[in-house]
C-alpha atoms as a PDB file:
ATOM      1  CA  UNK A   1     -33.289  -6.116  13.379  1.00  0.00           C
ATOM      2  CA  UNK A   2     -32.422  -8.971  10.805  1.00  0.00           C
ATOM      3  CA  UNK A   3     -29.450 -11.363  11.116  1.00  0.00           C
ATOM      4  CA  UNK A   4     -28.071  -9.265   7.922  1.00  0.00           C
ATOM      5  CA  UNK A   5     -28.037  -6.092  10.323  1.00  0.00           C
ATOM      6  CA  UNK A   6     -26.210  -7.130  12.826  1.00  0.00           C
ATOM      7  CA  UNK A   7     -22.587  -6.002  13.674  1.00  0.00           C
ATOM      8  CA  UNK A   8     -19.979  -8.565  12.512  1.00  0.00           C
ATOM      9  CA  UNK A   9     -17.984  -9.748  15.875  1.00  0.00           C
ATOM     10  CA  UNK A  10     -14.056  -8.219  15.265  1.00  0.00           C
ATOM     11  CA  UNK A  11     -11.104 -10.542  15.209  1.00  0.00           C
ATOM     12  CA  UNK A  12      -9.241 -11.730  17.911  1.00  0.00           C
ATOM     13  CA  UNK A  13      -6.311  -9.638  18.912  1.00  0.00           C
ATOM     14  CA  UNK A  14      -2.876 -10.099  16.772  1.00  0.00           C
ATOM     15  CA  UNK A  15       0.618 -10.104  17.897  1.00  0.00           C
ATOM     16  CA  UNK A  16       2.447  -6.601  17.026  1.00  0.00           C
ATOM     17  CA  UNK A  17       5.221  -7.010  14.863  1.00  0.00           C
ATOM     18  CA  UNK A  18       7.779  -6.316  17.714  1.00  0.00           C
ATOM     19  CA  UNK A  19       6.271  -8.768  19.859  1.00  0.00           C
ATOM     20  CA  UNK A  20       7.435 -11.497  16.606  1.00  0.00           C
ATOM     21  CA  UNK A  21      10.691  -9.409  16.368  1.00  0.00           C
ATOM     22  CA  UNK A  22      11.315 -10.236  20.241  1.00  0.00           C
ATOM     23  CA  UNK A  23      10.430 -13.776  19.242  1.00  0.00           C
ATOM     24  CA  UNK A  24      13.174 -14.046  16.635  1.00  0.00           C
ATOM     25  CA  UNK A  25      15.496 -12.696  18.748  1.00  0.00           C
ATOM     26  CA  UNK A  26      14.976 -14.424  22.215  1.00  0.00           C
ATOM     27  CA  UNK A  27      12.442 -17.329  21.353  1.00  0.00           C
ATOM     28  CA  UNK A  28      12.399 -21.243  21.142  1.00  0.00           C
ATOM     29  CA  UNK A  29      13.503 -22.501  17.715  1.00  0.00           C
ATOM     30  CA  UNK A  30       9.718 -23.059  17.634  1.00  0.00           C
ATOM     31  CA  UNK A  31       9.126 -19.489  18.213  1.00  0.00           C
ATOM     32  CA  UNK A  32      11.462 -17.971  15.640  1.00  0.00           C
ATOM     33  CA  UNK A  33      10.298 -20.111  13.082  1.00  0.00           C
ATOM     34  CA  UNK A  34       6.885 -19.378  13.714  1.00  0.00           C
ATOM     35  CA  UNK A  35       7.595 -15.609  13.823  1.00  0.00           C
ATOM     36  CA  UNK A  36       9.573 -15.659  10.481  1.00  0.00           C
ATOM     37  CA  UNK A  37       6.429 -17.240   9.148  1.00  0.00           C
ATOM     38  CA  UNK A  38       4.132 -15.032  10.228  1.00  0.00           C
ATOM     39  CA  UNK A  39       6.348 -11.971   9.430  1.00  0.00           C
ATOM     40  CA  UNK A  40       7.166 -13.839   6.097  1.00  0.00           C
ATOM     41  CA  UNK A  41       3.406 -14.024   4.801  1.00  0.00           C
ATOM     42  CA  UNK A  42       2.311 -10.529   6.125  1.00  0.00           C
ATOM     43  CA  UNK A  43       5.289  -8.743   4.281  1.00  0.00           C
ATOM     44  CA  UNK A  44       6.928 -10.455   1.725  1.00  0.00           C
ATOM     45  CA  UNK A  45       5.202  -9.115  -1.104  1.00  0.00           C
ATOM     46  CA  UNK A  46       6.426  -5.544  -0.671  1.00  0.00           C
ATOM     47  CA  UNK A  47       9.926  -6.988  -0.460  1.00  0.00           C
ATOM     48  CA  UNK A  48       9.255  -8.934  -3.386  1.00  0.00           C
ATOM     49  CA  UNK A  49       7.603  -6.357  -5.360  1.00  0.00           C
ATOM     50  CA  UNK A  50      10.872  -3.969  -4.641  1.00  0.00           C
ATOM     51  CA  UNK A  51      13.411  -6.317  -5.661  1.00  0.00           C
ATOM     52  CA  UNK A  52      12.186  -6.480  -8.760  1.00  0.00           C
ATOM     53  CA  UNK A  53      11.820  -3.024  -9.376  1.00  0.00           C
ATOM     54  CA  UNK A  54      15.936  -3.005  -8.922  1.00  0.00           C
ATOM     55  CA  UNK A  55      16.014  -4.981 -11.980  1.00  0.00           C
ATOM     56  CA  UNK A  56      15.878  -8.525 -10.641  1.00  0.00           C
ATOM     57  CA  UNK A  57      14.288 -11.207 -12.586  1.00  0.00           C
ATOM     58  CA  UNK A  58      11.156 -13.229 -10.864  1.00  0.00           C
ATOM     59  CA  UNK A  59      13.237 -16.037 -10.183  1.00  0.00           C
ATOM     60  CA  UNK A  60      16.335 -13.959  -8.733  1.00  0.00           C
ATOM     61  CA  UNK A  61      13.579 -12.112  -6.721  1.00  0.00           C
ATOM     62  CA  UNK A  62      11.992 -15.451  -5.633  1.00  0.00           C
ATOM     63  CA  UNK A  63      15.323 -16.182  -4.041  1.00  0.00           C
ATOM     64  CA  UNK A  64      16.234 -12.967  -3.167  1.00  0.00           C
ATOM     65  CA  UNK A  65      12.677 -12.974  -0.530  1.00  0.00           C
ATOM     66  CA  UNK A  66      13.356 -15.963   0.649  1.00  0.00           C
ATOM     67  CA  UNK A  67      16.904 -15.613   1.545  1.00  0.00           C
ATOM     68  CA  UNK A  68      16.596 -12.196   3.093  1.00  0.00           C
ATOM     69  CA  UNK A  69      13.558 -13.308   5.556  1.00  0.00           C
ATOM     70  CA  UNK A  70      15.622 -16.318   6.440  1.00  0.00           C
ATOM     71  CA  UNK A  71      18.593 -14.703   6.998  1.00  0.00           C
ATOM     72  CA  UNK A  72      16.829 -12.818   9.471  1.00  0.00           C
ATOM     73  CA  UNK A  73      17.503 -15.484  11.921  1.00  0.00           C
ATOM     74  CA  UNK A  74      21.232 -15.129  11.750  1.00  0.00           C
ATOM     75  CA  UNK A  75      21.851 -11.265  11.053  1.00  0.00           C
ATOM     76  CA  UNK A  76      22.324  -8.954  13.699  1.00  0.00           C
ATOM     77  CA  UNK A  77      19.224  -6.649  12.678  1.00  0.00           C
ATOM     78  CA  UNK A  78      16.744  -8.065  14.875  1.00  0.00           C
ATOM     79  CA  UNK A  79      19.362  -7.765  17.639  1.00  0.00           C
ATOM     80  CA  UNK A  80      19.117  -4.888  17.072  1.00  0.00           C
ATOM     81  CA  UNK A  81      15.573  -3.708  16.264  1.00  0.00           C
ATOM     82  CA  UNK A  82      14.121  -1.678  19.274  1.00  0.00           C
ATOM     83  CA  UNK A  83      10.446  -0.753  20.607  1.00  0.00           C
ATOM     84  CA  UNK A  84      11.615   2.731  20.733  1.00  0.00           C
ATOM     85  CA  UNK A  85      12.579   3.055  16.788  1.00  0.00           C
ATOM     86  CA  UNK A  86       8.791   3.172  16.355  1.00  0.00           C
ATOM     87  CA  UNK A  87       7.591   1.862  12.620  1.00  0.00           C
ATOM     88  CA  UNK A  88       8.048  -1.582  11.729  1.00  0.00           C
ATOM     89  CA  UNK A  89       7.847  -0.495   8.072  1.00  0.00           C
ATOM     90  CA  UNK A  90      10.548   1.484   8.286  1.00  0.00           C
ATOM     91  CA  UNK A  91      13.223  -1.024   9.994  1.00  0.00           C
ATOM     92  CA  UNK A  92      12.067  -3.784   7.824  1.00  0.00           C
ATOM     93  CA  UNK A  93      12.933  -1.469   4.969  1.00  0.00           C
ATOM     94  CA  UNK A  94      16.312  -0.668   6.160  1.00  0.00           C
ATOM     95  CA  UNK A  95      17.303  -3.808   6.636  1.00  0.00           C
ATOM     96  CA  UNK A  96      15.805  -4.997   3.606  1.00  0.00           C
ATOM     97  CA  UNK A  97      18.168  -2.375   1.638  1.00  0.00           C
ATOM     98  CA  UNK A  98      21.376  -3.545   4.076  1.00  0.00           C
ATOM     99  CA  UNK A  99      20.759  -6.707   2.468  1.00  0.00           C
ATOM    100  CA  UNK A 100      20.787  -5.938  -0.850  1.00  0.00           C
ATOM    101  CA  UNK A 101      23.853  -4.420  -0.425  1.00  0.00           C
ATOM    102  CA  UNK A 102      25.365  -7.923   0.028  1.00  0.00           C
ATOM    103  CA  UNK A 103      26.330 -10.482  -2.593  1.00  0.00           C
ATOM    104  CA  UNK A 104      23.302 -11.687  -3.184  1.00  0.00           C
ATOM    105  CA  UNK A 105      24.203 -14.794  -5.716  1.00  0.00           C
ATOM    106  CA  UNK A 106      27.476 -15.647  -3.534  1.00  0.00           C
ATOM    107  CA  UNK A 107      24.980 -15.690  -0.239  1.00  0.00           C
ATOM    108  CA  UNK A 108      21.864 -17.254  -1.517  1.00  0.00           C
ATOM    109  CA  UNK A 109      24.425 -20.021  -3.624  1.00  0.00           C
ATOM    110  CA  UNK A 110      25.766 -20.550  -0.024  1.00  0.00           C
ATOM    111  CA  UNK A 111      22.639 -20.645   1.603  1.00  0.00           C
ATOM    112  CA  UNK A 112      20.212 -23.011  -0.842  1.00  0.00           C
ATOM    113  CA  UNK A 113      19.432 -26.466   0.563  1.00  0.00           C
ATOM    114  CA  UNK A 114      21.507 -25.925   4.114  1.00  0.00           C
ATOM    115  CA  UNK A 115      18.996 -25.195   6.731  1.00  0.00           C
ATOM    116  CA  UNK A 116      17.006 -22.862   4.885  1.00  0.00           C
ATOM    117  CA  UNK A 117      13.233 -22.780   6.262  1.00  0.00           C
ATOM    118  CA  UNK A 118      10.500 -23.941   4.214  1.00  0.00           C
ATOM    119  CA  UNK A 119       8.489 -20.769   2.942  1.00  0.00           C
ATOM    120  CA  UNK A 120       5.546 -21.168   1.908  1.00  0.00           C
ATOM    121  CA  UNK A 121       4.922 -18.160  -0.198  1.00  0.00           C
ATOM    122  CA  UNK A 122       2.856 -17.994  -3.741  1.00  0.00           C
ATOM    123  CA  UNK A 123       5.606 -16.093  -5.874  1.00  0.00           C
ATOM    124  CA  UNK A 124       3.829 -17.149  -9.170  1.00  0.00           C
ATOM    125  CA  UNK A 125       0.473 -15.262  -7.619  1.00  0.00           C
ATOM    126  CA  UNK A 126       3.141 -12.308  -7.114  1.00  0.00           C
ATOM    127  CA  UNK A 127       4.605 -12.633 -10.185  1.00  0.00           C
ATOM    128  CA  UNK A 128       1.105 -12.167 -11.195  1.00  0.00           C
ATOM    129  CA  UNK A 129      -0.027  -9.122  -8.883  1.00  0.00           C
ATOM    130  CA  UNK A 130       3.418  -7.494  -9.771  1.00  0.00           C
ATOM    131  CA  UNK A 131       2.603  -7.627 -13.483  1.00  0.00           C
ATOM    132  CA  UNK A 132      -0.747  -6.115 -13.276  1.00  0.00           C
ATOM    133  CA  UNK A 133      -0.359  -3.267 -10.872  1.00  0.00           C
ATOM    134  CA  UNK A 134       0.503   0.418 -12.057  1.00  0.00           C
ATOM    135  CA  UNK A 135       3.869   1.475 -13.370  1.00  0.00           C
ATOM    136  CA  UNK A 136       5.352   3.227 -10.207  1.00  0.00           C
ATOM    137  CA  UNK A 137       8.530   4.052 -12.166  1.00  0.00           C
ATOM    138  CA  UNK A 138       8.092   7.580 -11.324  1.00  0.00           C
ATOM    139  CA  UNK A 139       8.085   7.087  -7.730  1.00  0.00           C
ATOM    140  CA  UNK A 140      11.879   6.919  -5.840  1.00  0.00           C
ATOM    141  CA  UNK A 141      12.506   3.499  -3.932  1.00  0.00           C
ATOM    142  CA  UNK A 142      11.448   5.253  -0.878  1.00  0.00           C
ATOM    143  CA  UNK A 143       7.838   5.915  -2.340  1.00  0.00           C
ATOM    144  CA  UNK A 144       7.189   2.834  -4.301  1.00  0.00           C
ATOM    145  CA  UNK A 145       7.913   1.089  -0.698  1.00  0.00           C
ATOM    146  CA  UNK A 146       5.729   3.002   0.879  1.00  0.00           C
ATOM    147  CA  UNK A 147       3.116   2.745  -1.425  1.00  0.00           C
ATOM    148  CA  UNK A 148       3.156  -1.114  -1.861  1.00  0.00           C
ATOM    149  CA  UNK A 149       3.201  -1.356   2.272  1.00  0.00           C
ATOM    150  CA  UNK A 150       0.347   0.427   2.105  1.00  0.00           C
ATOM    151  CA  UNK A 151      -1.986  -1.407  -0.819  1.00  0.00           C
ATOM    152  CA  UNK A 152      -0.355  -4.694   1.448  1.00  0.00           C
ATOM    153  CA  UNK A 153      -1.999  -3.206   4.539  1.00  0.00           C
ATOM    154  CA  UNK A 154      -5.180  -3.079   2.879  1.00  0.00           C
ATOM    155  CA  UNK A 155      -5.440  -6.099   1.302  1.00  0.00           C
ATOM    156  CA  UNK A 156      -5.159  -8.088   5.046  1.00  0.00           C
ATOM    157  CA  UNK A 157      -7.731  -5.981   6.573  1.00  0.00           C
ATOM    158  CA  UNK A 158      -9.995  -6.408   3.869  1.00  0.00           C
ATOM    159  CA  UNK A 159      -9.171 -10.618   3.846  1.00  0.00           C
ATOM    160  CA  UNK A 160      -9.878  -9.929   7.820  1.00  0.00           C
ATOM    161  CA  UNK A 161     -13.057  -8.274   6.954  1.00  0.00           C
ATOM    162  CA  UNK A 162     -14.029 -10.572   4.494  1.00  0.00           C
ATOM    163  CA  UNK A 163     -13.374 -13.554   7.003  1.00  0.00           C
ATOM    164  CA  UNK A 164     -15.427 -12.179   9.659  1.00  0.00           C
ATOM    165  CA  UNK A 165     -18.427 -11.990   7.159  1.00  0.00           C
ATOM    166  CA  UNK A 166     -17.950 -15.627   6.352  1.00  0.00           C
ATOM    167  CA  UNK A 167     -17.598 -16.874   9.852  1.00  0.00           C
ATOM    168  CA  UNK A 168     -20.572 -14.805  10.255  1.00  0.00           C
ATOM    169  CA  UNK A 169     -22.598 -16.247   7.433  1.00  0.00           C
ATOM    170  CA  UNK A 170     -22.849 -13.360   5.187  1.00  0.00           C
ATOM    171  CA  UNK A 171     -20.634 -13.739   2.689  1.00  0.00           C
ATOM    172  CA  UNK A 172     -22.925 -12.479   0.317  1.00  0.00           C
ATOM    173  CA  UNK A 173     -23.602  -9.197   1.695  1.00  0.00           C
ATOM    174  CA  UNK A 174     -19.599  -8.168   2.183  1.00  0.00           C
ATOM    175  CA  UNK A 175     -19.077  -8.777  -2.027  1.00  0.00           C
ATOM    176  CA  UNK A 176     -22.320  -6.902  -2.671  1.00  0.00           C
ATOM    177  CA  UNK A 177     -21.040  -3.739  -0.023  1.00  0.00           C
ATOM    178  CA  UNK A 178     -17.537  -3.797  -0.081  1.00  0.00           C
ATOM    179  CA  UNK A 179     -17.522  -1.255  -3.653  1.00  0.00           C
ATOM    180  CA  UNK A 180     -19.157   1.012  -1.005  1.00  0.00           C
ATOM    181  CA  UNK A 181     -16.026   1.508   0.914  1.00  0.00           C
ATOM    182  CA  UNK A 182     -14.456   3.692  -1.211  1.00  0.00           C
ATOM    183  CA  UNK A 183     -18.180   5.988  -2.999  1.00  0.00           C
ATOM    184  CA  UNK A 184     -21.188   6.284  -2.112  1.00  0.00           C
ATOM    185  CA  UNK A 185     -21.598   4.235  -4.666  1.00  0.00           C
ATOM    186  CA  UNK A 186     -20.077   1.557  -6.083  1.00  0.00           C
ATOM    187  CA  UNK A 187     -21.352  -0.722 -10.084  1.00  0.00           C
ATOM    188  CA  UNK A 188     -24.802  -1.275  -8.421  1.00  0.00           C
ATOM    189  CA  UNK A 189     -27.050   1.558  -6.151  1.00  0.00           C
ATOM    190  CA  UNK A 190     -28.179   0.824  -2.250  1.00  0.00           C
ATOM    191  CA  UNK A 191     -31.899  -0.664  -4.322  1.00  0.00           C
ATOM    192  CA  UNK A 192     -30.172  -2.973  -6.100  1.00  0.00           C
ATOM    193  CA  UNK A 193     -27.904  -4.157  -3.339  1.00  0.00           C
ATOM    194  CA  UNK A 194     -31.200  -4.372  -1.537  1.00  0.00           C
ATOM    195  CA  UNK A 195     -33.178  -6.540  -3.943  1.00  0.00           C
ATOM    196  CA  UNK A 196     -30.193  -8.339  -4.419  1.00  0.00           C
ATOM    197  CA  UNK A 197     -30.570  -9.123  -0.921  1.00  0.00           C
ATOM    198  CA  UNK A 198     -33.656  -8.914   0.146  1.00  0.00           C
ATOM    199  CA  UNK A 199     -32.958  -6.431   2.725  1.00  0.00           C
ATOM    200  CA  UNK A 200     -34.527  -3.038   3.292  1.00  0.00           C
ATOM    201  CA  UNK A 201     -33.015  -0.117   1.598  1.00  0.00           C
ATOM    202  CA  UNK A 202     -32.349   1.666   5.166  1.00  0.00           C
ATOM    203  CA  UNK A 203     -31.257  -2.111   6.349  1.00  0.00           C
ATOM    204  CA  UNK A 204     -28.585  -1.485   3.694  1.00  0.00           C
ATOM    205  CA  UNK A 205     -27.180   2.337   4.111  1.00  0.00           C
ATOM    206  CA  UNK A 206     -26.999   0.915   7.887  1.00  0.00           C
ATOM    207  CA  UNK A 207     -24.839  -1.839   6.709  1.00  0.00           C
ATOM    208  CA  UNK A 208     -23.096  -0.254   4.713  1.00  0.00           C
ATOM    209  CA  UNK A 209     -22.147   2.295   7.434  1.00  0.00           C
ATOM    210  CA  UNK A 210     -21.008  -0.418   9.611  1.00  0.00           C
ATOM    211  CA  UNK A 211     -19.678  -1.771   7.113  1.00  0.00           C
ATOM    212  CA  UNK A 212     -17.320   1.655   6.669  1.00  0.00           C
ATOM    213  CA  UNK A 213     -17.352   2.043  10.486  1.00  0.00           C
ATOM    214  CA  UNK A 214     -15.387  -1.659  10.874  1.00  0.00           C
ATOM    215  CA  UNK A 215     -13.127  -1.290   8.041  1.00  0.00           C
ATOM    216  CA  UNK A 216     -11.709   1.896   9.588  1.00  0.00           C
ATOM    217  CA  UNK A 217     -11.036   0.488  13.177  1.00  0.00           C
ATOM    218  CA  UNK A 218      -9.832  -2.964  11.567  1.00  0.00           C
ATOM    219  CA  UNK A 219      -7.171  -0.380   9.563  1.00  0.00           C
ATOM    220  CA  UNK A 220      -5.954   1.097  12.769  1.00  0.00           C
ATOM    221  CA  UNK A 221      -5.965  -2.152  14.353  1.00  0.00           C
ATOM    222  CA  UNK A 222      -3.593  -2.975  11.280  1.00  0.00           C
ATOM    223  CA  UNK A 223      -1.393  -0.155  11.942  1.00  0.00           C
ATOM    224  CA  UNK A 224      -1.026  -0.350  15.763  1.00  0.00           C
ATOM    225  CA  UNK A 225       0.417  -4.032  14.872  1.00  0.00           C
ATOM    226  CA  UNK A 226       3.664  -1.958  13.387  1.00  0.00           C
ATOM    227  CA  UNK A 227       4.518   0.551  15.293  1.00  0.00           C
ATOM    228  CA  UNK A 228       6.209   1.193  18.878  1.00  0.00           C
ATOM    229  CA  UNK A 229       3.718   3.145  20.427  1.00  0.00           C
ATOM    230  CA  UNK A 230       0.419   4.253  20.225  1.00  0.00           C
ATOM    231  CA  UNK A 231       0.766   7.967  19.851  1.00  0.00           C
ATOM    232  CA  UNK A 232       2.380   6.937  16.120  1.00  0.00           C
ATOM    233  CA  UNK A 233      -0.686   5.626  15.293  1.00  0.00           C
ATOM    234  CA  UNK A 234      -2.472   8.150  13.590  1.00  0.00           C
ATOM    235  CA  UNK A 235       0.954   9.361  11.786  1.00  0.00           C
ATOM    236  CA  UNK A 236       1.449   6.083  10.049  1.00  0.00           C
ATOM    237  CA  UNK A 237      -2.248   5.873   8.995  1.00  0.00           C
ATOM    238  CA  UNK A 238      -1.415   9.710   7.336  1.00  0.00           C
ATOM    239  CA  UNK A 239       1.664   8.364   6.060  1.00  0.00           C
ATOM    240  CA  UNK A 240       0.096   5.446   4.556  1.00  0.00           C
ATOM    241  CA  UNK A 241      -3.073   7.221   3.023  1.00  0.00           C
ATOM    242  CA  UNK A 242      -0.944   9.649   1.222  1.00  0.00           C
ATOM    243  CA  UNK A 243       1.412   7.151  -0.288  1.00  0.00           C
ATOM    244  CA  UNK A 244      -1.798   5.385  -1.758  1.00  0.00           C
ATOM    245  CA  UNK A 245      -2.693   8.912  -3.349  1.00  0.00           C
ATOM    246  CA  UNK A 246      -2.169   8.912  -7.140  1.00  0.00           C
END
């Protein structure tokens, strides 16, 4: 078997997103900050992305994701946030919408410059992704949540994927198979991908089913991050999958 065949080694474990909720609640100051960071950069475009579809500008938006992730560390929501209440996307959404119920420009005009964490977070690469994804103007607040979760979800496992292939050294063969996770086919055909490579074409359809293979079990490992137990599992992942569906 070539080097190109071989199975790429998975990930290390992550922390579930209640283990980080735990940490903002009972941690270090160390600890919450580095949960709110962690929590900030896995999720904050889906809260960005559904402020401004209520009507807010970029920059109000900008402000608005920053000060409801930060306020985090002073509301009572993660006091309140229990294993037992099962998806993550579901109580980050609720209090999400709690917050919007406040004042936002008499809070975040309060809140700007005193003790406000340093996000890092690319909102002009949002602005950016926001701008170029499909009008979901048909879809209730509810949906359009749901659905931008989900494309969120997808985008980290393949970025985990596509991480493990570089580690790996093979970088070139995840670009030329990832169009392969979604048809049998994707711009190019398996004996093109294999001269590109210089693999053998059965070298390929096996890589390409491993390839399939690991992005399905990095997706549930994805999902069991954000939810209480593991008997949700499989509910979220049908939740998910039909939210994506056009």
């Amino acid at each position: 078997m070539s080097s190109s065949e071989k199975n790429v080694e998975p990930s290390s474990a992550q922390t579930t997103q209640w283990s980080l909720v735990i940490g903002l609640k009972d941690g270090s100051e160390n600890d919450r900050a580095h949960a709110l960071e962690v929590l900030c950069k896995r999720y904050w475009f889906p809260v960005y992305s559904f402020i401004r579809r209520q009507g807010h500008s970029h920059p109000d938006a900008q402000d608005h994701t920053q000060s409801f992730f930060t306020s985090m560390l002073n509301r009572e929501a993660f006091q309140l946030a229990d294993r037992e209440r099962g998806k993550f996307r579901s109580f980050l959404f609720t209090c999400l919408k709690r917050h919007l119920q406040q004042d936002w420009r008499r809070n975040q005009a309060q809140q700007r410059n005193q003790g406000q964490l340093p996000l890092s977070l690319d909102f002009e690469e949002g602005q950016s992704l926001y701008q170029l994804e499909a009008d979901d103007s048909a879809l209730s607040p509810d949906q359009a949540w749901d659905r931008k979760w989900a494309q969120s979800v997808v985008q980290r496992v393949i970025k985990r994927l596509q991480d493990e292939f570089q580690i790996a050294g093979k970088l070139p063969l995840f670009h030329a198979i990832r169009p392969f996770l979604t048809s049998d086919k994707g711009e190019v055909s398996y004996q093109e991908v294999a001269d590109q490579l210089g693999m053998g074409l059965n070298s390929v359809r096996t890589a390409i089913f491993r390839f399939r293979q690991r992005y399905a079990r990095t997706f549930r490992d994805e999902i069991a991050l954000t939810v209480g137990e593991e008997k949700d599992i499989d509910e979220e992942i049908r939740d998910l999958l039909a939210s994506l569906t056009p």
